[in-house]
C-alpha atoms as a PDB file:
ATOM      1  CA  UNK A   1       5.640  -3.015   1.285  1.00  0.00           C
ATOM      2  CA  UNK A   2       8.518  -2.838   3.415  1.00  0.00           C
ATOM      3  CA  UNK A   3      12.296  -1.732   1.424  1.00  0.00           C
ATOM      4  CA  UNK A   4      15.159  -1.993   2.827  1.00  0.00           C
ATOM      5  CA  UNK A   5      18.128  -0.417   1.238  1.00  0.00           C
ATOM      6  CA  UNK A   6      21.757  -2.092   1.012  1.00  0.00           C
ATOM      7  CA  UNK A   7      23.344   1.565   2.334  1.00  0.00           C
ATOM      8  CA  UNK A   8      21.956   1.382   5.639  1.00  0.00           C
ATOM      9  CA  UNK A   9      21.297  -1.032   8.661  1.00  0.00           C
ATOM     10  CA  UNK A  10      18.529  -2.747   8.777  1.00  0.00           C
ATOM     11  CA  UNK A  11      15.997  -1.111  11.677  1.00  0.00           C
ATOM     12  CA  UNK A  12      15.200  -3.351  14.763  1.00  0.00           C
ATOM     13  CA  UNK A  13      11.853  -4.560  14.624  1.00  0.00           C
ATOM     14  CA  UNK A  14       8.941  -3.169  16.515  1.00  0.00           C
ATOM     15  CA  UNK A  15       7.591  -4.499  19.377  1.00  0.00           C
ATOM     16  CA  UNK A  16       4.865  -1.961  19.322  1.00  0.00           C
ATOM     17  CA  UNK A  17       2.986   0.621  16.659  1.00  0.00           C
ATOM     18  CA  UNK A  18       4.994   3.493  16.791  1.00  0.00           C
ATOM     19  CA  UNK A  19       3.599   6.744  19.136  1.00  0.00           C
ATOM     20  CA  UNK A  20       3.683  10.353  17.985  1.00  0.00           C
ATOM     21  CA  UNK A  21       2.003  13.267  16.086  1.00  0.00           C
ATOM     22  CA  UNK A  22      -0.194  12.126  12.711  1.00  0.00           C
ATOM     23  CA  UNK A  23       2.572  14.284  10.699  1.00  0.00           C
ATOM     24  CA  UNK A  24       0.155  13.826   7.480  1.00  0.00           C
ATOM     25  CA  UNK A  25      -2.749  10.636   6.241  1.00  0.00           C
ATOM     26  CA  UNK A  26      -2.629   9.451   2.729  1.00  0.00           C
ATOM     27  CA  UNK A  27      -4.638   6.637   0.387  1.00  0.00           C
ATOM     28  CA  UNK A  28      -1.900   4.725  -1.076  1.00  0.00           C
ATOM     29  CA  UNK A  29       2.107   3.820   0.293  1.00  0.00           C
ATOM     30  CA  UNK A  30       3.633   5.919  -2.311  1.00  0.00           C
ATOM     31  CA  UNK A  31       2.240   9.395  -1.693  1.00  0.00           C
ATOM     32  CA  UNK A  32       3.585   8.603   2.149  1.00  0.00           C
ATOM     33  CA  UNK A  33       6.830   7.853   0.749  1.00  0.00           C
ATOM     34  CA  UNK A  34       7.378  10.441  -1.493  1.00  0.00           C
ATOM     35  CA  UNK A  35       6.402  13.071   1.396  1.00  0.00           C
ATOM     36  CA  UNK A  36       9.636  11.205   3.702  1.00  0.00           C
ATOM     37  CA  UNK A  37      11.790  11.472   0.143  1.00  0.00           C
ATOM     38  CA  UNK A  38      10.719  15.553   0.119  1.00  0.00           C
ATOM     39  CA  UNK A  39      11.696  15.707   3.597  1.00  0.00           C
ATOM     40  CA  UNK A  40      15.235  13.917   2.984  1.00  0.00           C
ATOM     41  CA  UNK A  41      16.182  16.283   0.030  1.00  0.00           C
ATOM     42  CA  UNK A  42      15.228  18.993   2.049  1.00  0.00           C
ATOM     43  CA  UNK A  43      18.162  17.398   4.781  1.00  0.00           C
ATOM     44  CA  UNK A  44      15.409  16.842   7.459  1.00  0.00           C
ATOM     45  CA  UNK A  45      16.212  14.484  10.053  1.00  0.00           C
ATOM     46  CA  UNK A  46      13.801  11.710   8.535  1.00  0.00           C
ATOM     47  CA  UNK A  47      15.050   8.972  11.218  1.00  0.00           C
ATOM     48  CA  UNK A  48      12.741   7.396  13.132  1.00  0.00           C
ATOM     49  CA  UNK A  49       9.732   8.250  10.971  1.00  0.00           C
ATOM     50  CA  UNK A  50       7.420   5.718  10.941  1.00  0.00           C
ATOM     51  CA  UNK A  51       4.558   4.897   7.873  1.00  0.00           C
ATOM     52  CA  UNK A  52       1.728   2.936   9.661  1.00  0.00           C
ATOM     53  CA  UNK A  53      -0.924   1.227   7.960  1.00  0.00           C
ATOM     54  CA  UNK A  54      -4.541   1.825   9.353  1.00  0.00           C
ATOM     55  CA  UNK A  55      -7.636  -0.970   8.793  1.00  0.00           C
ATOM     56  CA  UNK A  56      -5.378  -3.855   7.415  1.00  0.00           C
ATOM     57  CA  UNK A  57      -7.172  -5.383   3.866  1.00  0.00           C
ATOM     58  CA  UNK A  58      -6.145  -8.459   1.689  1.00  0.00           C
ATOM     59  CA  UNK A  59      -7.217  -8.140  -1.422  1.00  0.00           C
ATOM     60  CA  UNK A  60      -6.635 -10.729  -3.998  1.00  0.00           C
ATOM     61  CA  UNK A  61      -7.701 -10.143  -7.561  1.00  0.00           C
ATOM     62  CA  UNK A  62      -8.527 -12.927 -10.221  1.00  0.00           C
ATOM     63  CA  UNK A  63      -6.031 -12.176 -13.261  1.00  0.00           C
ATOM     64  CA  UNK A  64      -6.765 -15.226 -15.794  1.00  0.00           C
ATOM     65  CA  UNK A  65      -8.995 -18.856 -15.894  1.00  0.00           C
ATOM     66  CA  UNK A  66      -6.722 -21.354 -15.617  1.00  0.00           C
ATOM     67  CA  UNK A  67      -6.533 -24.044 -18.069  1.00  0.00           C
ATOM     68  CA  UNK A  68      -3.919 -26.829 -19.181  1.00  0.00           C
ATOM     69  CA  UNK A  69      -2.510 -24.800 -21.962  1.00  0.00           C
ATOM     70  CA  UNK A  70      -2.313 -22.183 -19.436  1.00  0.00           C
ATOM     71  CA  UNK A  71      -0.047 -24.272 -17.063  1.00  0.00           C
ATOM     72  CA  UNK A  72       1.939 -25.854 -19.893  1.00  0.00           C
ATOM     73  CA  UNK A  73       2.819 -22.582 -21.113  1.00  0.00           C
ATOM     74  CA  UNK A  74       3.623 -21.097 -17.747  1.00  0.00           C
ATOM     75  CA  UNK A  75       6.040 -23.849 -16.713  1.00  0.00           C
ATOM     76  CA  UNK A  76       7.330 -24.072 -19.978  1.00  0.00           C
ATOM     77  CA  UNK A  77       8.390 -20.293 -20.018  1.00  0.00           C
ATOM     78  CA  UNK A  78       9.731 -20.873 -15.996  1.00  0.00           C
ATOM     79  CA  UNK A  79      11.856 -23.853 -17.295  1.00  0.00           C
ATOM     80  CA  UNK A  80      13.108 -22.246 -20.376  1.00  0.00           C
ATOM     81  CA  UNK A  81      14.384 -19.596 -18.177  1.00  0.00           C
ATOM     82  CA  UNK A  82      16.008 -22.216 -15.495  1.00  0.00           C
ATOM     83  CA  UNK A  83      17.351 -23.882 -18.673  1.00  0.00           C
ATOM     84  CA  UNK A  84      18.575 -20.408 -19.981  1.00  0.00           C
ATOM     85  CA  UNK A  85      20.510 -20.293 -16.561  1.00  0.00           C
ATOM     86  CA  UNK A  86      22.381 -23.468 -16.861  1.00  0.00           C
ATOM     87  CA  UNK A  87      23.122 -23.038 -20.265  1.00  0.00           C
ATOM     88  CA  UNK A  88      24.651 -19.759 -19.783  1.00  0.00           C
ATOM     89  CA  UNK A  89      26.772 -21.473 -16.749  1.00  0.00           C
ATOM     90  CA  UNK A  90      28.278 -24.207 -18.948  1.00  0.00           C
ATOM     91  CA  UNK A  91      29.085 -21.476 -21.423  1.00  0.00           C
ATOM     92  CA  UNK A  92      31.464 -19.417 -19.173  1.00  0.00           C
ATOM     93  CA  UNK A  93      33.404 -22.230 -17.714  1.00  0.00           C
ATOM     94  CA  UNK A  94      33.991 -23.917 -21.251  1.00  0.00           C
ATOM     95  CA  UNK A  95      35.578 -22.216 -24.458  1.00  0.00           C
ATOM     96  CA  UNK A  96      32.972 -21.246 -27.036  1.00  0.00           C
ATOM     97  CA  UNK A  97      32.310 -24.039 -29.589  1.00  0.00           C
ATOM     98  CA  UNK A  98      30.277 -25.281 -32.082  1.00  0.00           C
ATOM     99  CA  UNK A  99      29.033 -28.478 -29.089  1.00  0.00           C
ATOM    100  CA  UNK A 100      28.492 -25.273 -26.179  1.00  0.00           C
ATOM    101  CA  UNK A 101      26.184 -23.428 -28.477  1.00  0.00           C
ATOM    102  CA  UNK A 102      24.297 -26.946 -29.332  1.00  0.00           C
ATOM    103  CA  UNK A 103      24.292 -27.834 -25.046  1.00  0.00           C
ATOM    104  CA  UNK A 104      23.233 -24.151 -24.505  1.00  0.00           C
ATOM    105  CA  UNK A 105      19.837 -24.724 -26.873  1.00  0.00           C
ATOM    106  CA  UNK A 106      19.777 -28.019 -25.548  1.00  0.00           C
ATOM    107  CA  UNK A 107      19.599 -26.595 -21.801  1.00  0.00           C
ATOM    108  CA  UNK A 108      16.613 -24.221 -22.588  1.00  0.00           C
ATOM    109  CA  UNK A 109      14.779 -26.674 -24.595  1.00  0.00           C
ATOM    110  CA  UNK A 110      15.235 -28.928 -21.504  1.00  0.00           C
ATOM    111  CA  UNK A 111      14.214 -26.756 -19.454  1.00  0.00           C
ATOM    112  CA  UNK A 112      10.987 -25.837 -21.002  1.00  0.00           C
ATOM    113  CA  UNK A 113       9.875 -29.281 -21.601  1.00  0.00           C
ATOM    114  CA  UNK A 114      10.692 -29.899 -17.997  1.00  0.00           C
ATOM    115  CA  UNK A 115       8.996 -27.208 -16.757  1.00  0.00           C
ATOM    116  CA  UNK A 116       5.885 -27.832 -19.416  1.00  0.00           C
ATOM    117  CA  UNK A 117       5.365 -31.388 -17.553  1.00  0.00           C
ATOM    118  CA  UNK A 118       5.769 -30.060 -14.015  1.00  0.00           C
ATOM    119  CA  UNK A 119       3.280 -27.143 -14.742  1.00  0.00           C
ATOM    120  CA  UNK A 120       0.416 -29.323 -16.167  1.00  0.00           C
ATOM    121  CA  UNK A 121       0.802 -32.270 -13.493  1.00  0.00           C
ATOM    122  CA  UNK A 122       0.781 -28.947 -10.629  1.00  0.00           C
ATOM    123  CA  UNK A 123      -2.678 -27.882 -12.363  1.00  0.00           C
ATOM    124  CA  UNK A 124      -3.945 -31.050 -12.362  1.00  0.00           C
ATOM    125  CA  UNK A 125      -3.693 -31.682  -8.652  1.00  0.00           C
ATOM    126  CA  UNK A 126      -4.399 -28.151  -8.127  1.00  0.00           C
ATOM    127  CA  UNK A 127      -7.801 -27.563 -10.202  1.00  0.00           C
ATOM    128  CA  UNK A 128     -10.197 -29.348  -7.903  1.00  0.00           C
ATOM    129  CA  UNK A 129      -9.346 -26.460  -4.668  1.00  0.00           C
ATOM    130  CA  UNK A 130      -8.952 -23.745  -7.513  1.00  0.00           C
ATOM    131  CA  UNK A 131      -9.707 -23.399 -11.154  1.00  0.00           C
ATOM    132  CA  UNK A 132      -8.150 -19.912 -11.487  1.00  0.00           C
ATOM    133  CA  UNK A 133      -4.972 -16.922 -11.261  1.00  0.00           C
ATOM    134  CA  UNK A 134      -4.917 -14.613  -8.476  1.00  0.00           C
ATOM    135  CA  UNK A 135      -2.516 -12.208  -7.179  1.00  0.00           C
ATOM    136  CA  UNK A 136      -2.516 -11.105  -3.397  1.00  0.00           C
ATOM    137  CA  UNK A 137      -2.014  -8.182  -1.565  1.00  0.00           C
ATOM    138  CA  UNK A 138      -1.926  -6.735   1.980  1.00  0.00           C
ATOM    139  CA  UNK A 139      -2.987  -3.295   1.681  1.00  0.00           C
ATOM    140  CA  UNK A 140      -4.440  -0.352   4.172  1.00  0.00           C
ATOM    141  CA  UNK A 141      -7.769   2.428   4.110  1.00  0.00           C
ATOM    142  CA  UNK A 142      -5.031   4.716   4.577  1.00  0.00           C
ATOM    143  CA  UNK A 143      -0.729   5.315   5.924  1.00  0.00           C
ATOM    144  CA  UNK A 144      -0.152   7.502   8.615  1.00  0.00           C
ATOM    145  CA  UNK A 145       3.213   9.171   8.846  1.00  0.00           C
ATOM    146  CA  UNK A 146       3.879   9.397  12.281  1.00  0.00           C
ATOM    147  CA  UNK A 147       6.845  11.750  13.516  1.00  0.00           C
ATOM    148  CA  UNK A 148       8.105  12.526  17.088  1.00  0.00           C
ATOM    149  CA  UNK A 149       5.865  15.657  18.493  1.00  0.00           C
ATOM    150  CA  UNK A 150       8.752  18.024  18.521  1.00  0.00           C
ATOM    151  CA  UNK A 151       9.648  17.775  14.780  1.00  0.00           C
ATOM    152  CA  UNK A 152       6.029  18.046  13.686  1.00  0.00           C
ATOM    153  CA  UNK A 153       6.379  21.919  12.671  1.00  0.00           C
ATOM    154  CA  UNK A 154       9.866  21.660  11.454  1.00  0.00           C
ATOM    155  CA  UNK A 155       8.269  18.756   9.406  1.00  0.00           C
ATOM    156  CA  UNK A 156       5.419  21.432   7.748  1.00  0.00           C
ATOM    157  CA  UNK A 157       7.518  23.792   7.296  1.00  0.00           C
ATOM    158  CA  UNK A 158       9.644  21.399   4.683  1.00  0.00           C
ATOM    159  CA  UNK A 159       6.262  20.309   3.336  1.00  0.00           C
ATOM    160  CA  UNK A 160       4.891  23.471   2.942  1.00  0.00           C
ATOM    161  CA  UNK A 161       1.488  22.779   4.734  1.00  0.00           C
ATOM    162  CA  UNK A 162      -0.479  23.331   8.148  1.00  0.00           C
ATOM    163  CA  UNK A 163      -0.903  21.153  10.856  1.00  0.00           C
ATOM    164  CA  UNK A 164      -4.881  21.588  10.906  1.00  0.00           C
ATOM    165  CA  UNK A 165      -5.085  21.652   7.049  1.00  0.00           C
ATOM    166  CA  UNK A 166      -3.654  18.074   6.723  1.00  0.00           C
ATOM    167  CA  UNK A 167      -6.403  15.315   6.781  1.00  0.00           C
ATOM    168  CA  UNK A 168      -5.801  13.119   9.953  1.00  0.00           C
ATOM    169  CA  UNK A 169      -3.714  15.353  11.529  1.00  0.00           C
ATOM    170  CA  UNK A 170      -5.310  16.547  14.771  1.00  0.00           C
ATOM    171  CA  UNK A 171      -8.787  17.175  13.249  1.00  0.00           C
ATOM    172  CA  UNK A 172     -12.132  16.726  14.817  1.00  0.00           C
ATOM    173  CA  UNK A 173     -14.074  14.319  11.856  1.00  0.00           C
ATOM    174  CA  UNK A 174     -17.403  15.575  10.454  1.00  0.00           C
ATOM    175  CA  UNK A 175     -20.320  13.859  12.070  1.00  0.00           C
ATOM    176  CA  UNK A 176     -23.065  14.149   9.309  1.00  0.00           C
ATOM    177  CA  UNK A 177     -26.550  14.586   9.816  1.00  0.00           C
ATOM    178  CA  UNK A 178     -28.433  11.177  10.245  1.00  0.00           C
ATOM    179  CA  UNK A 179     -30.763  10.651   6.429  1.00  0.00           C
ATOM    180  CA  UNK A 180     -34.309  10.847   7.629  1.00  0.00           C
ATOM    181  CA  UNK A 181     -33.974  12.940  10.615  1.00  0.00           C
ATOM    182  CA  UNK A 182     -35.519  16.835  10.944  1.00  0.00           C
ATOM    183  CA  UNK A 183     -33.341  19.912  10.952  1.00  0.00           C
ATOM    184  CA  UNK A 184     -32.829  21.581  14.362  1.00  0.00           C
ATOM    185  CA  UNK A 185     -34.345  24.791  13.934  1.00  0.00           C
ATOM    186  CA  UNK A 186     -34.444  27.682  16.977  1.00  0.00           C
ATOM    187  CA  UNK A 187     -37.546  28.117  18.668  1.00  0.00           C
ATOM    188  CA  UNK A 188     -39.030  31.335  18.017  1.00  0.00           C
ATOM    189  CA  UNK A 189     -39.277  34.140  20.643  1.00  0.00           C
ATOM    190  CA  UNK A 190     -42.475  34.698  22.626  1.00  0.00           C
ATOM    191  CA  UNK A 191     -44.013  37.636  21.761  1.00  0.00           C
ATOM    192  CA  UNK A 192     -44.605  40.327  24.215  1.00  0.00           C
ATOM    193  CA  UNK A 193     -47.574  40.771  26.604  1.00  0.00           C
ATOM    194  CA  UNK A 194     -49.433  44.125  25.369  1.00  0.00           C
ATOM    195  CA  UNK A 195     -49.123  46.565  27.991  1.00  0.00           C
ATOM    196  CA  UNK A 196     -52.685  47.594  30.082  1.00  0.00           C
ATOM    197  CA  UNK A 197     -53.456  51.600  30.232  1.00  0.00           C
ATOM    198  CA  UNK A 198     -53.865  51.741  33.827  1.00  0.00           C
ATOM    199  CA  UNK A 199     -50.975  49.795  34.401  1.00  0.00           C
ATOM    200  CA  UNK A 200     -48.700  51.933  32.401  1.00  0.00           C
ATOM    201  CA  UNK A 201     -46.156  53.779  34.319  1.00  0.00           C
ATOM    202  CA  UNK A 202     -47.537  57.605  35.140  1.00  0.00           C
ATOM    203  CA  UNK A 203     -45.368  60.043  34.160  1.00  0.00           C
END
C-alpha cells in the first residue's frame, strides 16, 4: 500500500515505527490519505507524516474454482497478450506489409496457444496443494496518521476538527459494563435517630 511518486525522492526506510501525536485514526488507507492530500492543498508542511498500520491482517479471499478450462483460458489470454507484444515489435522495425500483418496474427495466435499449454500443465501440478483462485492482501483494524507534536493544532486547524473529537487521538476508550454483572447503585442514607424529650436542648 506503499506509492511512491516519480517527482520526489524516495524516503529512507524506517528503522523504527514512527513517534508522535495520533493526528487522526481511520478504517481503511484511503480516508488517511485523502486527509494528508487536504492538508497538501491547504500548503501544510505534510513532510514527515507518517500513516501507520495498527493489528496487521492477511486476508485472502477465494475469487473462482479452478478448473482446466479455467487455466487454459487464463494462459491463453496471458500469451495472447505476450504474443500481442512481439507482434507489435516486429511491426515497428519492418515496413507495413501484407507478410507483417500475417506474422503479427501469427505472434498472438502463438502466443495464446503457448500460453494455453503452459497454463493447463501449471494447474495440473498445482491442483493437488490447491484446487482454487485467491487474491491476497495485507491490510490493518485501522491507520494512524501520526504527525510531529508541534504541528498537531496547525494540522486541525486545516482539517477543520478537534483534537479530543477525533477517534484515537488522545482519548480515554470506553470500558463497558461487564454483561451479567449488577448496577452500582449508592447506598442510601441512614435515617436519623428521633430525638428524646428530656434530652432536647432547654431553651
Amino acid at each position: 500500500m506503499s506509492n511512491f511518486s516519480g517527482f520526489s525522492r524516495r524516503a529512507p526506510l524506517q528503522s523504527s515505527v514512527p513517534r508522535g501525536d495520533v493526528l487522526a485514526s481511520f478504517e481503511s488507507y484511503t480516508d488517511a490519505q485523502e486527509a494528508i492530500n487536504k492538508l497538501a492543498k491547504a500548503e501544510f508542511d505534510v513532510k514527515g507524516i507518517a500513516i501507520v498500520g495498527r493489528d496487521l491482517t492477511t486476508v485472502e479471499v477465494v475469487t473462482a474454482r479452478l478448473s482446466y478450462g479455467r487455466a487454459a483460458l487464463a494462459g491463453a489470454s496471458t500469451g495472447a497478450w505476450l504474443g500481442l507484444f512481439f507482434g507489435l515489435i516486429s511491426t515497428i522495425i519492418a515496413p507495413i506489409t501484407a507478410q507483417q500483418v500475417a506474422i503479427f496474427f501469427s505472434a498472438i495466435v502463438a502466443g495464446a496457444g503457448i500460453g494455453m499449454i503452459f497454463g493447463v500443465v501449471n494447474y495440473s501440478i498445482m491442483r493437488k496443494r490447491r484446487d482454487y483462485a485467491a487474491t491476497s492482501q495485507l491490510l490493518a483494524e485501522r491507520y494512524d496518521v501520526i504527525i510531529s507534536p508541534n504541528l498537531t493544532a496547525k494540522a486541525h486547524t486545516v482539517l477543520g476538527t478537534a483534537a479530543a473529537g477525533m477517534p484515537g487521538v488522545h482519548a480515554a476508550p470506553f470500558v463497558p459494563t461487564p454483561t451479567g454483572a449488577p448496577a452500582t447503585t449508592p447506598a442510601p442514607e441512614a435515617p436519623e435517630a428521633p430525638v428524646d424529650g428530656d434530652d432536647a436542648p432547654k431553651a
